[in-house]
Protein backbone atom coordinates (compact mmCIF):
# COMPACT_ATOMS: atom_id res chain seq x y z
CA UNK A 1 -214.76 3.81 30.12
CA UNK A 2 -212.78 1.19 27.86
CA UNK A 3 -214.46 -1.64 26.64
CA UNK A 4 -212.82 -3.76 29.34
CA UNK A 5 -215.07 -2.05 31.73
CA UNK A 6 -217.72 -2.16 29.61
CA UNK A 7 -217.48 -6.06 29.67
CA UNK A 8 -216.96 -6.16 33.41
CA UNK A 9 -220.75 -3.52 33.47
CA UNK A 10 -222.44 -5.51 30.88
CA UNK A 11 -221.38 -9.12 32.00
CA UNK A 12 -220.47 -9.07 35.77
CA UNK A 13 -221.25 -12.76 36.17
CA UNK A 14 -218.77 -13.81 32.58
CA UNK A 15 -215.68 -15.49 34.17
CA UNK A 16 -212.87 -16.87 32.54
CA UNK A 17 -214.31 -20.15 30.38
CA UNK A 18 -217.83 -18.63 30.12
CA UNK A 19 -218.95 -19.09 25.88
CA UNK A 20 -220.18 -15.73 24.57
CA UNK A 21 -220.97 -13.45 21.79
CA UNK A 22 -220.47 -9.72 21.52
CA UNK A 23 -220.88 -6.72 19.18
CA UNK A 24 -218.76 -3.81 18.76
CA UNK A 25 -219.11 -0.27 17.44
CA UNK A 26 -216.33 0.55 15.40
CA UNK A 27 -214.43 4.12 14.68
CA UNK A 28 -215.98 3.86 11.21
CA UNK A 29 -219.55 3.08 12.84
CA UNK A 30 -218.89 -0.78 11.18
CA UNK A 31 -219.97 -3.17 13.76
CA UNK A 32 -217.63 -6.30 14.68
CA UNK A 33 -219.54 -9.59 15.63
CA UNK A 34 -217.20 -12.05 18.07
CA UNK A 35 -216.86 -14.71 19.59
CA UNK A 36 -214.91 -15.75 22.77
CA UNK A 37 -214.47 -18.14 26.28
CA UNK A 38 -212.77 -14.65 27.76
CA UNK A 39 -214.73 -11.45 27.51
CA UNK A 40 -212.41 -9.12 29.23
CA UNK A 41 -209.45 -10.40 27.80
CA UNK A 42 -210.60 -10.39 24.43
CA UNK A 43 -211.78 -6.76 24.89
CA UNK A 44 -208.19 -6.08 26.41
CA UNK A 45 -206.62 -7.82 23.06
CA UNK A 46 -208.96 -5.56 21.43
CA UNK A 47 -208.03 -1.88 22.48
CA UNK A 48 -204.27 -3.33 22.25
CA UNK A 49 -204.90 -3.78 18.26
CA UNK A 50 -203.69 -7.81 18.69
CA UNK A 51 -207.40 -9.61 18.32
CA UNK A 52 -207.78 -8.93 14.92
CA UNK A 53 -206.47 -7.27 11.73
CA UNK A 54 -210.31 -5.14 11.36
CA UNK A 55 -209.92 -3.98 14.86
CA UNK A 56 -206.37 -3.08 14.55
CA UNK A 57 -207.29 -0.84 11.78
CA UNK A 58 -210.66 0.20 12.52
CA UNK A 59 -210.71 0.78 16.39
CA UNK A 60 -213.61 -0.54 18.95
CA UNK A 61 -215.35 2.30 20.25
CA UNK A 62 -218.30 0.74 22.15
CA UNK A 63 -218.90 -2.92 23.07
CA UNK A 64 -222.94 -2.89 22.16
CA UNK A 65 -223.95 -6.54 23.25
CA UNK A 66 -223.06 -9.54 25.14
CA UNK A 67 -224.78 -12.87 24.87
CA UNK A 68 -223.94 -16.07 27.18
CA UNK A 69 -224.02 -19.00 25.62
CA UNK A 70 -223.80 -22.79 27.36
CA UNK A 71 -221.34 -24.08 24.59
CA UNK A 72 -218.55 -22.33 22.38
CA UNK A 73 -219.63 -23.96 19.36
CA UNK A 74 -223.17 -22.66 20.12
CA UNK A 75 -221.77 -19.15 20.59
CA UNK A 76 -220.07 -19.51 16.72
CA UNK A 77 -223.08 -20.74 15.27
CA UNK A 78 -224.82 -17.48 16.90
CA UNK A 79 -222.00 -15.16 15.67
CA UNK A 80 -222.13 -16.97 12.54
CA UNK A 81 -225.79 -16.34 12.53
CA UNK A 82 -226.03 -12.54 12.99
CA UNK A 83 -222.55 -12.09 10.82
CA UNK A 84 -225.43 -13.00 7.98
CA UNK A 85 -228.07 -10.55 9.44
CA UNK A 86 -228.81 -6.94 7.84
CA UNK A 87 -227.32 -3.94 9.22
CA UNK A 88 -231.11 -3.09 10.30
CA UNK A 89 -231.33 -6.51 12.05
CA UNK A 90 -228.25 -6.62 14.00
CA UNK A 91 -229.26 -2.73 15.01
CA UNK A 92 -233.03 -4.42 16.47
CA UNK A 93 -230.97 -6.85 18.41
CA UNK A 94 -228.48 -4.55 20.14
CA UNK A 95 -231.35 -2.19 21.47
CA UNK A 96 -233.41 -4.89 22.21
CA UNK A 97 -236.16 -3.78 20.06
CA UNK A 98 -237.75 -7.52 19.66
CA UNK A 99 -241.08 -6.06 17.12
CA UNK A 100 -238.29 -4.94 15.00
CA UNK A 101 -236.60 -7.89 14.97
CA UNK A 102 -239.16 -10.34 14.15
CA UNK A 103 -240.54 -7.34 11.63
CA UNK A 104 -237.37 -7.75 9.62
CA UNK A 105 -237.05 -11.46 9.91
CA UNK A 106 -237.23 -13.53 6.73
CA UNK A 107 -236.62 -16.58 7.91
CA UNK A 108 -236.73 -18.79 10.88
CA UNK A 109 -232.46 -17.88 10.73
């Protein structure tokens, strides 16, 4: 399954316009943290290498998380927000382990 039908499984209700975050799994096992108004396109601009220069080099294997959000500039503060998180943090929030997460929270961030 490419990550374009991972999109469509993981965010049936997305259409075009919709604000959201997302998390990818990398070739390397790096994780990518993005933000778009398309999810499927952006996921198709992925596996064609022309979204980014990291995913060009470093292929998406897995699209890990999707998050809604009702404005695009709150979905950049959010991506902003867990760009800044620990490896071990970001890991909590894509399997939705929420003890974790608060356990390794430092702030109110």
């Amino acid at each position: 399954m490419d990550l374009v039908e991972q999109a469509h499984l993981m965010a049936p209700s997305l259409v075009k316009g919709t604000p959201s975050i997302y998390i990818l799994r990398l070739a390397s096992g790096a994780l990518y943290i993005g933000s778009t108004l398309n999810l499927p396109q952006r996921m198709a601009d992925h596996i064609a290498g022309i979204a980014c220069k990291t995913t060009r080099n470093d292929r998406p294997q897995l699209l890990f998380l999707v998050e809604p959000h009702p404005t695009f500039s709150a979905a950049r503060k959010r991506e902003a927000q867990i760009k800044r998180w620990s490896r071990a943090k970001k890991e909590a929030l894509m399997h939705g382990d929420a003890p974790k997460l608060r356990e390794l929270s430092k702030s109110n961030d």
